[in-house]
Each structure stands twice: as C-alpha cells, then as structure tokens.
Protein backbone atom coordinates (compact mmCIF):
# COMPACT_ATOMS: atom_id res chain seq x y z
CA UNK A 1 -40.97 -71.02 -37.02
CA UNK A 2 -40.81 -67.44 -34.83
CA UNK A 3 -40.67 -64.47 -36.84
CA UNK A 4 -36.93 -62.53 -36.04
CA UNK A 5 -38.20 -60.93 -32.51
CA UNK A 6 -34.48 -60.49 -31.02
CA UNK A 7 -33.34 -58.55 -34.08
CA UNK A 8 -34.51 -55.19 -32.83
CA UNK A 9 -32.28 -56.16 -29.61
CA UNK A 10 -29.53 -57.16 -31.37
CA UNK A 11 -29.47 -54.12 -33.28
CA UNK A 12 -30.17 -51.73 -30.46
CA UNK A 13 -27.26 -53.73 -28.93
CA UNK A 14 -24.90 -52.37 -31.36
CA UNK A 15 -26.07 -49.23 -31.09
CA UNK A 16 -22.16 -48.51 -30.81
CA UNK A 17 -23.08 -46.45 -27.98
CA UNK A 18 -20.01 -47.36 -25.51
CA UNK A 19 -17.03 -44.61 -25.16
CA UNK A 20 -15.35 -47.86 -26.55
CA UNK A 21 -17.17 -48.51 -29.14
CA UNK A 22 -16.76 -44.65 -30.20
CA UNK A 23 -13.57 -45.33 -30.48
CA UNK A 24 -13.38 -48.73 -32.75
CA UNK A 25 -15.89 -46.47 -34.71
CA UNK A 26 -12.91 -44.49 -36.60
CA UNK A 27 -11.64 -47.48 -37.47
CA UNK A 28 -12.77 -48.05 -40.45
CA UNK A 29 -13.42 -52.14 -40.24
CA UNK A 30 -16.15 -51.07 -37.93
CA UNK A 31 -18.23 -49.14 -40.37
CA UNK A 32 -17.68 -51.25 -42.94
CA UNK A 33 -19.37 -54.38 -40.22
CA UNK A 34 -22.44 -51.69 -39.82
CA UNK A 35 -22.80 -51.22 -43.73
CA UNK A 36 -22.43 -55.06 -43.74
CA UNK A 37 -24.99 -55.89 -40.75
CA UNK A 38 -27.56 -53.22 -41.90
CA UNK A 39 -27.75 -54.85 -45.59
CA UNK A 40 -28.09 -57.90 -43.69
CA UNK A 41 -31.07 -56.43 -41.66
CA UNK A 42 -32.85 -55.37 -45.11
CA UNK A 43 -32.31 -58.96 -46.40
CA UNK A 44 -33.53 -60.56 -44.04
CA UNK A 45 -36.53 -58.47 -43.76
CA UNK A 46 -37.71 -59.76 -47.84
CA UNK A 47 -36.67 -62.69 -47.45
CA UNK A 48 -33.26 -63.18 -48.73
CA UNK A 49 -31.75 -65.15 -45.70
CA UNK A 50 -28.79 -66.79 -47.73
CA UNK A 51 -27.92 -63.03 -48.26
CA UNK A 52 -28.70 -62.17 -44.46
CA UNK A 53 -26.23 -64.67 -43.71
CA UNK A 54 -23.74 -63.41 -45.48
CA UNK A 55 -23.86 -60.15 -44.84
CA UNK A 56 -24.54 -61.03 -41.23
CA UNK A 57 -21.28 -63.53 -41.44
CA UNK A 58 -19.44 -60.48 -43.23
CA UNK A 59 -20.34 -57.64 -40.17
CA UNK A 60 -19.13 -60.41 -37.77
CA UNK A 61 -15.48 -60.95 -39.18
CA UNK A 62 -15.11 -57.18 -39.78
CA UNK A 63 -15.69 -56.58 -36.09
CA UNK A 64 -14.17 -59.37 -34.85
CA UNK A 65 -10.65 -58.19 -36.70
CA UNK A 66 -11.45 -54.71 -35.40
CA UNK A 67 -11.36 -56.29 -31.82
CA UNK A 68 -15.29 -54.77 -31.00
CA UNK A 69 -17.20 -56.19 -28.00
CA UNK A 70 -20.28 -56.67 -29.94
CA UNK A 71 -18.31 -58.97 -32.56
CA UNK A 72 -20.12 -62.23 -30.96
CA UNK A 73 -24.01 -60.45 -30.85
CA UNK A 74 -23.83 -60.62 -34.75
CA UNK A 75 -23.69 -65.04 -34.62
CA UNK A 76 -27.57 -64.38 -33.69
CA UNK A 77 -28.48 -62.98 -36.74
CA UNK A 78 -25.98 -65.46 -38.37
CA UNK A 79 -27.68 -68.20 -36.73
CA UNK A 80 -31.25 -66.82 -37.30
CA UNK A 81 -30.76 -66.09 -41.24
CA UNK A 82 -29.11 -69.71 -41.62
CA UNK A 83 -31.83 -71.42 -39.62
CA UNK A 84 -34.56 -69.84 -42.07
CA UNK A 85 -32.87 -70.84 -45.47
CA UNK A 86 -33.42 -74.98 -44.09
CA UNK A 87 -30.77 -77.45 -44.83
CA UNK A 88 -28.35 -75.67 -42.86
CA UNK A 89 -29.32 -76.72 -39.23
CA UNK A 90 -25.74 -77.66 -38.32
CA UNK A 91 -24.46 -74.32 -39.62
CA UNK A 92 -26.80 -72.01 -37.60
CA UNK A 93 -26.58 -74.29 -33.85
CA UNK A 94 -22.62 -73.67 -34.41
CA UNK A 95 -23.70 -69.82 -34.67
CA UNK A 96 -25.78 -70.21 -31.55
CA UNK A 97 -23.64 -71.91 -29.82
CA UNK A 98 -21.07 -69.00 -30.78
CA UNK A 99 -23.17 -66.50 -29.73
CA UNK A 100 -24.02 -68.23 -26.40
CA UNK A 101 -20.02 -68.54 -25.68
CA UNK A 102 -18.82 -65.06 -26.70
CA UNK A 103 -21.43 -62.68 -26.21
CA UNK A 104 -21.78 -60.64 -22.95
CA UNK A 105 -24.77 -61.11 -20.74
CA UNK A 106 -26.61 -58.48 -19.99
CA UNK A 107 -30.00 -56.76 -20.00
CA UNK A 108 -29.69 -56.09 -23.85
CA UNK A 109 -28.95 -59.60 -24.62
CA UNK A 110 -30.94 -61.44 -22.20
CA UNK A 111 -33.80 -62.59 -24.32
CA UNK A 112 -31.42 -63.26 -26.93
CA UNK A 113 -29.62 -65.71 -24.79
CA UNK A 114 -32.92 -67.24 -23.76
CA UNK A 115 -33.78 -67.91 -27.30
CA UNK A 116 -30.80 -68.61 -28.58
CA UNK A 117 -31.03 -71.37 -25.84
CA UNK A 118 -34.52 -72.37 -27.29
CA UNK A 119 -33.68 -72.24 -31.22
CA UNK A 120 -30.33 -74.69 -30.31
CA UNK A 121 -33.14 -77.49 -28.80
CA UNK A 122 -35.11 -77.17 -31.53
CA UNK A 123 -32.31 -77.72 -34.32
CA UNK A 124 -30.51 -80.58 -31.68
CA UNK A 125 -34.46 -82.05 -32.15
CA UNK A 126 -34.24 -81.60 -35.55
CA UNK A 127 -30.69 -82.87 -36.42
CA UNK A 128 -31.61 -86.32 -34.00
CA UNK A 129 -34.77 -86.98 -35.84
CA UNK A 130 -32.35 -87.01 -39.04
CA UNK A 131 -29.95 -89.01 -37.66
CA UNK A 132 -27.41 -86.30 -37.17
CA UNK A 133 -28.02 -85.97 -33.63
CA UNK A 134 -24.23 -84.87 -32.78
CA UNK A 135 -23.67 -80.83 -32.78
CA UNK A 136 -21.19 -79.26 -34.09
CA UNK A 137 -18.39 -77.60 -32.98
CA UNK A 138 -19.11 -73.85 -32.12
CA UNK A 139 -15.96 -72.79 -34.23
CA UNK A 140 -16.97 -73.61 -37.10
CA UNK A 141 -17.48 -71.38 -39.87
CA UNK A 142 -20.08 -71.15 -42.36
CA UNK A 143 -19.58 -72.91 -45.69
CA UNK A 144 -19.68 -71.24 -48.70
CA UNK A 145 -21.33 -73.95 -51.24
CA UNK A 146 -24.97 -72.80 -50.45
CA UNK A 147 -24.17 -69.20 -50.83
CA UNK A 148 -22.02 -69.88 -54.66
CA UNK A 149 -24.50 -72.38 -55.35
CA UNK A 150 -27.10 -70.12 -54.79
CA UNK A 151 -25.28 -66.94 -56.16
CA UNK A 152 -24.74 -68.37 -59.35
CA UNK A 153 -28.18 -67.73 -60.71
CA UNK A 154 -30.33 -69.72 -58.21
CA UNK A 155 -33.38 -68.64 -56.10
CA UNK A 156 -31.84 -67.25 -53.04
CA UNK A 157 -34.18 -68.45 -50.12
C-alpha cells in the first residue's frame, strides 16, 4: 500500500487562501474543520487511522455546513485513513467516489484525482475478489461501529 503522498496537496489545498475562503474563515464552523483536519493529519501520521477518519469525517461536515469550497477535498483523507484501517473497503471507495464528484479540478487537486482514480480500482479489485464486487453509493456516510467498537478500549489501527 502507498504511503499518504497527496496529503501535503490536500492540505496545501486548504490553505484557505481564497478571498472566499477568508471570509468562511470568521465563521467559526470553519476553524473548528481546521482544528478537526489538522488532528486528523497528526493521526494519521502515528498511525491512528480510525482516528484520522474521524477527525477527517469531522473537518468535512463542519465545512460542508459552513458552505466552504474545499468541503469535498477532505473525502481524500477520509478515504485514505479508512482504506489503511482494512475491513472498511466499501467505506473509503464511497469517500473516493465523493471526492471524485464534488471536488474542483484543478492544478492543486490533479494528482489527487489521478489517485483517487487508482485507489477506487484497487478496492473495486479487492471488493470482487471477496465477492462484494458492487460499489457503493458515493453518499454514503461512514459508519460508526468500527470507530465505538474501537473507542471503547480497543487497539485503534
């Protein structure tokens, strides 16, 4: 499995550097998605990707309430924490596939388009070799039983 190479992009993506996004910055949804997205970042970075996710999953609904454009660039590193935990293949292609549908093309998301692309293959490989070969629907949300299973004293992957 790739090591998180799009990250970096990602982040420099919401950089919140837009007159826009200057504005969405006083509300106050918006810095609570960065706190969110930047715990997320350190999570994912030991290891913790049940907690990336979260936080990850967290940043994303904060943003998307606060109406941001970057709202949909966070489903990568949704996507990306999911697929590392394992079991949860069906979760993180819905997260891809949300990413591929919202986000905005452009030079700061192009490679993560591309491997968004490449990571939804692989899982579509993986969920046909288990017999689950049908993908979900890109709406759907993450579940919560890993994360409360896992919370509640487990080893968090």
């Amino acid at each position: 499995m790739k090591r998180l190479t799009g990250m970096a992009i990602v982040a420099a993506a919401l950089a919140w550097a837009t007159a826009a996004a200057a504005e969405q910055e006083q509300d106050s949804r918006v810095a609570e998605a960065r706190a969110h997205f930047d715990q997320g970042e350190v999570h994912f970075d030991h290891g913790r990707y049940t907690l990336a996710a979260q936080e990850f999953q967290r940043s994303h609904e904060l943003l998307v309430a606060a109406s941001h454009p970057n709202a949909a660039l966070v489903l990568y590193n949704v996507a990306r924490s999911l697929e590392e935990i394992g079991g949860r293949e069906r979760e993180a292609r819905a997260a891809y596939g949300g990413f591929l549908e919202s986000a905005t093309v452009n030079a700061d998301t192009s490679e993560n388009v591309s491997n968004a692309q490449e990571h939804i293959r692989e899982l579509d490989a993986r969920l046909a070799a288990h017999g689950d070969g049908s993908p979900p629907s890109a709406g759907s949300s993450i579940s919560p039983v890993g994360p409360i299973v896992l919370g509640g004293g487990g080893s968090c992957s």
